[in-house]
PDB file of N, CA and C in Angstrom:
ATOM      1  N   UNK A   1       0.845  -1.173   0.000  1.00  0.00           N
ATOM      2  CA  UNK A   1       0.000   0.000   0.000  1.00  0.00           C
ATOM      3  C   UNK A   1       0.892   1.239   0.000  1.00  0.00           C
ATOM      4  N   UNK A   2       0.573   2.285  -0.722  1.00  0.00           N
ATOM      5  CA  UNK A   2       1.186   3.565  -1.111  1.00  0.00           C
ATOM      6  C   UNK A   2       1.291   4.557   0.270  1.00  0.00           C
ATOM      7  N   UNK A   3       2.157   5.092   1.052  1.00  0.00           N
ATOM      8  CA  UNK A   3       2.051   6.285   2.426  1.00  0.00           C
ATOM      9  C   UNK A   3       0.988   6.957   1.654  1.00  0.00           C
ATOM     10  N   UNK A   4       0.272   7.370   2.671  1.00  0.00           N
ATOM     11  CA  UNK A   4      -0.545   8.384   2.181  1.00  0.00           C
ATOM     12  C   UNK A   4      -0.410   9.241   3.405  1.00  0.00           C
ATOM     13  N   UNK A   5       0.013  10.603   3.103  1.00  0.00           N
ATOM     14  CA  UNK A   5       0.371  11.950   4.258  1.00  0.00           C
ATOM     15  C   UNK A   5      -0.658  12.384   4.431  1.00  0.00           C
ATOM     16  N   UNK A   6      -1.521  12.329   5.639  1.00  0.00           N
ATOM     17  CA  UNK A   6      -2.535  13.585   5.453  1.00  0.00           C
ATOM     18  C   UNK A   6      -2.398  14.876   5.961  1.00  0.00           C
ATOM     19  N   UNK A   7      -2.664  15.840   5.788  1.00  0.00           N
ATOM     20  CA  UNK A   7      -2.239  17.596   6.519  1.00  0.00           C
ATOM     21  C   UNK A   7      -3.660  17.695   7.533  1.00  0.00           C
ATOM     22  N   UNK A   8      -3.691  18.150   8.348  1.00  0.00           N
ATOM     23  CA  UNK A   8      -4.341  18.141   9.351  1.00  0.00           C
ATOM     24  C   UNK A   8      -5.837  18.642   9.133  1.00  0.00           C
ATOM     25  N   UNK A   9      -6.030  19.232   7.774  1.00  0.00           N
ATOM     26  CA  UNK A   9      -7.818  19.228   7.598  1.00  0.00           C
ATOM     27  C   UNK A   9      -8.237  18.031   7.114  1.00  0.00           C
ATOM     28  N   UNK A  10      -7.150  17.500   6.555  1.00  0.00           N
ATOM     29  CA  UNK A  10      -7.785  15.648   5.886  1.00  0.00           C
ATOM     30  C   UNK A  10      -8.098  15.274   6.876  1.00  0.00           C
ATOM     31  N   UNK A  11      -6.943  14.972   8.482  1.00  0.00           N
ATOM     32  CA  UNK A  11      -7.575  14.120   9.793  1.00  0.00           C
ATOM     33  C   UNK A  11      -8.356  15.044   9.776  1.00  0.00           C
ATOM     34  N   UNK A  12      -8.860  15.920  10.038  1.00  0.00           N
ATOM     35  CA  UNK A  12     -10.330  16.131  10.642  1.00  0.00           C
ATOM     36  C   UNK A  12     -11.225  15.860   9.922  1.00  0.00           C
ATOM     37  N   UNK A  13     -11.262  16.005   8.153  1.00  0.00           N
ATOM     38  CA  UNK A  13     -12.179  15.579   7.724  1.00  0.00           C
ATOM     39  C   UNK A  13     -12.706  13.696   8.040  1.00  0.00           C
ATOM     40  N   UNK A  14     -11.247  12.820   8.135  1.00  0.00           N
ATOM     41  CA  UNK A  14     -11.624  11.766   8.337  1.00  0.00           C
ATOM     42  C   UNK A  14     -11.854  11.200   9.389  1.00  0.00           C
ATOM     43  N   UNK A  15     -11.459  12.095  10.758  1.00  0.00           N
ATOM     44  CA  UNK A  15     -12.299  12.024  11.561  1.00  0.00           C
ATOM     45  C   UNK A  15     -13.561  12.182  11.487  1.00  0.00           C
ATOM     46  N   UNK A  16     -14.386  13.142  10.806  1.00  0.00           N
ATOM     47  CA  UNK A  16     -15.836  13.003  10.629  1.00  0.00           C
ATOM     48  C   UNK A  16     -16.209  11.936   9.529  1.00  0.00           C
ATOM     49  N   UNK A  17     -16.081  11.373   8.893  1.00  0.00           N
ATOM     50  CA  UNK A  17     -15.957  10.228   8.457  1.00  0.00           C
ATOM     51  C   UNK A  17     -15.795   8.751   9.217  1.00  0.00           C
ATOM     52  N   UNK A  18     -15.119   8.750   9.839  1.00  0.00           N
ATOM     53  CA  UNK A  18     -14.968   7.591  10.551  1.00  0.00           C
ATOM     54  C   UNK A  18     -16.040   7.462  12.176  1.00  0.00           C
ATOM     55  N   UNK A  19     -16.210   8.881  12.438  1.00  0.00           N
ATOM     56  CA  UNK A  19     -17.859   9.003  13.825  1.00  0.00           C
ATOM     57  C   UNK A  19     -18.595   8.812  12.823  1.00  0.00           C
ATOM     58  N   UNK A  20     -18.892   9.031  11.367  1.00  0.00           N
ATOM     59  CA  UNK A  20     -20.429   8.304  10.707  1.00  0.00           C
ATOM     60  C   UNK A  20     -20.444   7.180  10.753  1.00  0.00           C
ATOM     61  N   UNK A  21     -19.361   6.256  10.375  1.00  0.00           N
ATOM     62  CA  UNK A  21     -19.118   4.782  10.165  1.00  0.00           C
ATOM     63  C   UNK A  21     -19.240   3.772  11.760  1.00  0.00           C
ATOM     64  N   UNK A  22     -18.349   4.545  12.638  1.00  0.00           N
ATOM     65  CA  UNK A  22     -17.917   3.431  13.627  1.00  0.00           C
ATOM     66  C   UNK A  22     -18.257   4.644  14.954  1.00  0.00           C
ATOM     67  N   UNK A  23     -18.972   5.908  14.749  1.00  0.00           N
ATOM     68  CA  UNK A  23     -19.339   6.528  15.713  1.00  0.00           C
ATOM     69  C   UNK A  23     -18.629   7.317  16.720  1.00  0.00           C
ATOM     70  N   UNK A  24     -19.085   8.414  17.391  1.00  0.00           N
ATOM     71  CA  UNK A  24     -18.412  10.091  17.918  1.00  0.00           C
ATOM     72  C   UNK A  24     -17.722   9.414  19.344  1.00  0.00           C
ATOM     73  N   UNK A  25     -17.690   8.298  19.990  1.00  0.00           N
ATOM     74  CA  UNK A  25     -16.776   8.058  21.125  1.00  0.00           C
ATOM     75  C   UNK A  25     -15.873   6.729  20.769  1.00  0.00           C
ATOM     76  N   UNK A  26     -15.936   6.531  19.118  1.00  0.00           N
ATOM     77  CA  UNK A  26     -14.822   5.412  19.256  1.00  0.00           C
ATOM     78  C   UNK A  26     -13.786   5.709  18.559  1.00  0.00           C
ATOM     79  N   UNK A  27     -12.586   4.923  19.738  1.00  0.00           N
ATOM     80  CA  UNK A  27     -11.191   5.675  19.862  1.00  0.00           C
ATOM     81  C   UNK A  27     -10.206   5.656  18.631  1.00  0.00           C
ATOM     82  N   UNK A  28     -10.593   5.752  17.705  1.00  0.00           N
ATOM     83  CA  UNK A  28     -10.014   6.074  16.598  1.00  0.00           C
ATOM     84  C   UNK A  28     -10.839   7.364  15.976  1.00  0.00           C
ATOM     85  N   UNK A  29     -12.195   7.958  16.084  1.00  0.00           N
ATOM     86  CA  UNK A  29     -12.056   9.159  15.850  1.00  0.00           C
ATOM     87  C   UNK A  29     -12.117  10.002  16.675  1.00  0.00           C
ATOM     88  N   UNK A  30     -11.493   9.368  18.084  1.00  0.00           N
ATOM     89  CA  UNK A  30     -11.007  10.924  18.890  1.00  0.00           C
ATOM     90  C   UNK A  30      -9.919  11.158  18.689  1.00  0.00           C
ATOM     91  N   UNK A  31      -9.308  10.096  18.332  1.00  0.00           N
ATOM     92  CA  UNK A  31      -7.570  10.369  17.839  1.00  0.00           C
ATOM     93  C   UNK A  31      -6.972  10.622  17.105  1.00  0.00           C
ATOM     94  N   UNK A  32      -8.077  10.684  15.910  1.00  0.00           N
ATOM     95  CA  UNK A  32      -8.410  11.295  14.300  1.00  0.00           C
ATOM     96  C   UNK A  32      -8.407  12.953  14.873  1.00  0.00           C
ATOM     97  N   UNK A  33      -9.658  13.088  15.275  1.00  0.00           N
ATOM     98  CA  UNK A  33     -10.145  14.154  16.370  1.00  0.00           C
ATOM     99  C   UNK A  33      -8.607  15.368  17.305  1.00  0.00           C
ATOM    100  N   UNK A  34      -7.917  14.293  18.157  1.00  0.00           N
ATOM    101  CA  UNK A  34      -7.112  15.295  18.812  1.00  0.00           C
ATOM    102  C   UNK A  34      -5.323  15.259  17.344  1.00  0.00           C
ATOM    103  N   UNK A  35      -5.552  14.756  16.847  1.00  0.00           N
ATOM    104  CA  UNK A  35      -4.425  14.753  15.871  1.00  0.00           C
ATOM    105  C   UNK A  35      -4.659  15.868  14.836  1.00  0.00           C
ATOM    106  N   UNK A  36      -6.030  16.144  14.308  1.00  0.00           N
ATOM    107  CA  UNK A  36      -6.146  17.501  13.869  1.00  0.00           C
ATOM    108  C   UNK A  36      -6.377  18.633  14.367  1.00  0.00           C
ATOM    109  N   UNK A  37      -6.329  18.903  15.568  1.00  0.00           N
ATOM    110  CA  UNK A  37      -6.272  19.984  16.663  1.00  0.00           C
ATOM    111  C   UNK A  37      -5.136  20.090  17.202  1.00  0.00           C
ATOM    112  N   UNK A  38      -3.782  18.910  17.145  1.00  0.00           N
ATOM    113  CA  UNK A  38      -2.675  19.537  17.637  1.00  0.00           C
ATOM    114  C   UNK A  38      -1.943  19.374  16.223  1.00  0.00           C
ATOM    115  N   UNK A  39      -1.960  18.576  15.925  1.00  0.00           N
ATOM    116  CA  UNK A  39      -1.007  18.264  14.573  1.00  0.00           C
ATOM    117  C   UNK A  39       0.785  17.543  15.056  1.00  0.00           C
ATOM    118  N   UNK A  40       0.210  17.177  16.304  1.00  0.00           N
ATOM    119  CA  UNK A  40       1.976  16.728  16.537  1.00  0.00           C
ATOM    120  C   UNK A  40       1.707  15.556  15.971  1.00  0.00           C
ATOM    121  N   UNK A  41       3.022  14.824  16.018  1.00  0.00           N
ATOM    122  CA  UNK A  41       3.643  13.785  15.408  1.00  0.00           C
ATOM    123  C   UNK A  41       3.108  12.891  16.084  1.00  0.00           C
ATOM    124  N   UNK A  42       3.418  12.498  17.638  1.00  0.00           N
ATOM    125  CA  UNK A  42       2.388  11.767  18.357  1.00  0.00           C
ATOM    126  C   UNK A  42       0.972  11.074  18.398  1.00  0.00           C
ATOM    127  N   UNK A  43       0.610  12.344  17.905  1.00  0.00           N
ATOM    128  CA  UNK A  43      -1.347  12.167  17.888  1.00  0.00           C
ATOM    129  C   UNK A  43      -1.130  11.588  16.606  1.00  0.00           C
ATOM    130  N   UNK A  44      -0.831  12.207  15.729  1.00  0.00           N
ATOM    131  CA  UNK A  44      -0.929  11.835  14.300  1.00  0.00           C
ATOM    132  C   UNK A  44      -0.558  10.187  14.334  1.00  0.00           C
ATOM    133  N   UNK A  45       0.850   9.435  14.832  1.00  0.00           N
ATOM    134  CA  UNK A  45       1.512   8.351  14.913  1.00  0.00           C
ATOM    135  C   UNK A  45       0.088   7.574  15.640  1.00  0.00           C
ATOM    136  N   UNK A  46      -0.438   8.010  16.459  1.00  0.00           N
ATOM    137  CA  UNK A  46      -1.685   7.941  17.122  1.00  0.00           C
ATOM    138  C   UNK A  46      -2.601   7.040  16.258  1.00  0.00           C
ATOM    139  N   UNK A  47      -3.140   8.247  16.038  1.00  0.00           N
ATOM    140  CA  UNK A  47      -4.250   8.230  14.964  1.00  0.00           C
ATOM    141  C   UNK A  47      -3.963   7.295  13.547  1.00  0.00           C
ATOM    142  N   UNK A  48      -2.902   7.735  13.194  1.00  0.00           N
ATOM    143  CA  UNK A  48      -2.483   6.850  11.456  1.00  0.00           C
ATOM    144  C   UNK A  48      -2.780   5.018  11.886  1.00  0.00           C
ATOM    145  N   UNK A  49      -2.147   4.487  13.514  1.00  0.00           N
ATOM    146  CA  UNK A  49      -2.158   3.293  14.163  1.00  0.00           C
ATOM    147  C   UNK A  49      -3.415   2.799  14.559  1.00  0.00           C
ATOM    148  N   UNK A  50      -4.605   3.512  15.171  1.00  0.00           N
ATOM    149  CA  UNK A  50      -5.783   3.285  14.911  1.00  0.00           C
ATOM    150  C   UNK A  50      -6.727   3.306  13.689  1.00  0.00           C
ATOM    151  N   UNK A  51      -6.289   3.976  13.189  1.00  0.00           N
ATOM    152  CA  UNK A  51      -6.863   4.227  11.694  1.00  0.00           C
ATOM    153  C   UNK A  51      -6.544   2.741  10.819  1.00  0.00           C
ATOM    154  N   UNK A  52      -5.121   2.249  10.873  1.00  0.00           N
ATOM    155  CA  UNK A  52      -4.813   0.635  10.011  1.00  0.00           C
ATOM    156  C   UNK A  52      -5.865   0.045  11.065  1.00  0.00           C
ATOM    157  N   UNK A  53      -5.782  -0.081  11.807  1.00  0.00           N
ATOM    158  CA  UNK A  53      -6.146  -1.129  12.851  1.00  0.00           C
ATOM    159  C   UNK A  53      -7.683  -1.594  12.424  1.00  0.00           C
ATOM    160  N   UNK A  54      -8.156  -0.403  12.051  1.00  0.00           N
ATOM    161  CA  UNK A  54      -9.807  -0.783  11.718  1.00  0.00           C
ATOM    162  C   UNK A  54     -10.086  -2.040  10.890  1.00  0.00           C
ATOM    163  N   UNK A  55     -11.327  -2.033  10.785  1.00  0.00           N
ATOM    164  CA  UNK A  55     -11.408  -3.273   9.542  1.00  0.00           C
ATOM    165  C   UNK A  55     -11.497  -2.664   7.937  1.00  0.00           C
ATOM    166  N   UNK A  56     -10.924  -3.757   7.426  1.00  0.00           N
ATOM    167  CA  UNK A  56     -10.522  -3.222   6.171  1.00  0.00           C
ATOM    168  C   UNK A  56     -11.646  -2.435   5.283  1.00  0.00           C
ATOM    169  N   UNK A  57     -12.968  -3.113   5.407  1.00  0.00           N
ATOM    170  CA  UNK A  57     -14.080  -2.124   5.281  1.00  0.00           C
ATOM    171  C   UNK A  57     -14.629  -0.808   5.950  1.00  0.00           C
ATOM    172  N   UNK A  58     -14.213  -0.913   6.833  1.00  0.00           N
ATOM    173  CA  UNK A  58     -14.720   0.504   7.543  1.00  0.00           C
ATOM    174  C   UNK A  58     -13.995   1.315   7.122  1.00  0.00           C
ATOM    175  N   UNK A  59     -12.161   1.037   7.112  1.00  0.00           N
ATOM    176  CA  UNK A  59     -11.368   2.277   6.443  1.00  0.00           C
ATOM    177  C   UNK A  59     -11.575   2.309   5.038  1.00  0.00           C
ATOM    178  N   UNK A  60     -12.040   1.842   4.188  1.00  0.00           N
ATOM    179  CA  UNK A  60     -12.262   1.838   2.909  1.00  0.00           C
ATOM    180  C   UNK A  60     -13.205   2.778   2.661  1.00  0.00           C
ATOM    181  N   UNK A  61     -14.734   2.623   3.895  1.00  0.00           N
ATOM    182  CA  UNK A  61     -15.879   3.352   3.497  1.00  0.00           C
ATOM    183  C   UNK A  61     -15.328   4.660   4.197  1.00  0.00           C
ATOM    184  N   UNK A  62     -14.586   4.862   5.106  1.00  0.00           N
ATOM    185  CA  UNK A  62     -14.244   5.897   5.254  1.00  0.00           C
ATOM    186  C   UNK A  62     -13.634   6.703   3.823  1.00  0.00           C
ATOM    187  N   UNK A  63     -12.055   6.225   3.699  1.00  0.00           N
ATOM    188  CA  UNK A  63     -11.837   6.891   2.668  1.00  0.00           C
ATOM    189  C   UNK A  63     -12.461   7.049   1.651  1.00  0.00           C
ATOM    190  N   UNK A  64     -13.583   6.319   1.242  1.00  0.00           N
ATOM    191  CA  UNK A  64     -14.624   7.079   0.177  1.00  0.00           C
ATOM    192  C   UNK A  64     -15.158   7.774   0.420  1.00  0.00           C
ATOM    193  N   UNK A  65     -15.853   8.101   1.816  1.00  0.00           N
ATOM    194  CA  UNK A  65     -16.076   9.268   1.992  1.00  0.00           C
ATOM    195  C   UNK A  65     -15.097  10.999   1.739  1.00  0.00           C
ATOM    196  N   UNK A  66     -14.160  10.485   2.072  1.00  0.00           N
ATOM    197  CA  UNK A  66     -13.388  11.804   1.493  1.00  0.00           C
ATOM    198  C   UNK A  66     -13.038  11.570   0.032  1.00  0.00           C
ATOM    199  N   UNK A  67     -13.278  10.669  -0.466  1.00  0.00           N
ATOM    200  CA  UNK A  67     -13.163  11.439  -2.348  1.00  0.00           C
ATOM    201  C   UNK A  67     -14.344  11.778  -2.617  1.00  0.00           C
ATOM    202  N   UNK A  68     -15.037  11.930  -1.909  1.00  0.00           N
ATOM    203  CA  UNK A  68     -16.665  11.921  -2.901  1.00  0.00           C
ATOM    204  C   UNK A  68     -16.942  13.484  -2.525  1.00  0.00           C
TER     205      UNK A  68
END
């Protein structure tokens, strides 16, 4: 699979993407969530690690949500 960088309005957009799919208290989009409000490396390392972790469908329907 190709890195894909996101800049910190993508995590937030896919944070709202991922509370439609898997919902606003689960811990991959608060960490989506605090990674585009600080933008450190941490949150982000954070967030990018919960984000694989999902199931391969949920991050899929996520990222279609942000091309569409």
């Amino acid at each position: 699979m190709e890195e894909v960088k996101f800049d910190r309005d993508a995590m937030g957009r896919l944070a709202k993407a991922v509370a439609f799919i898997c919902g606003p208290d689960h811990p991959t989009t608060l960490a989506l969530k605090a990674a585009a409000e600080s933008g450190s490396e941490k949150d982000i390392a954070k967030a990018r690690k919960l984000f694989l972790g999902m199931k391969p469908g949920d991050r899929r329907a996520a990222l279609t949500m942000l091309a569409d």
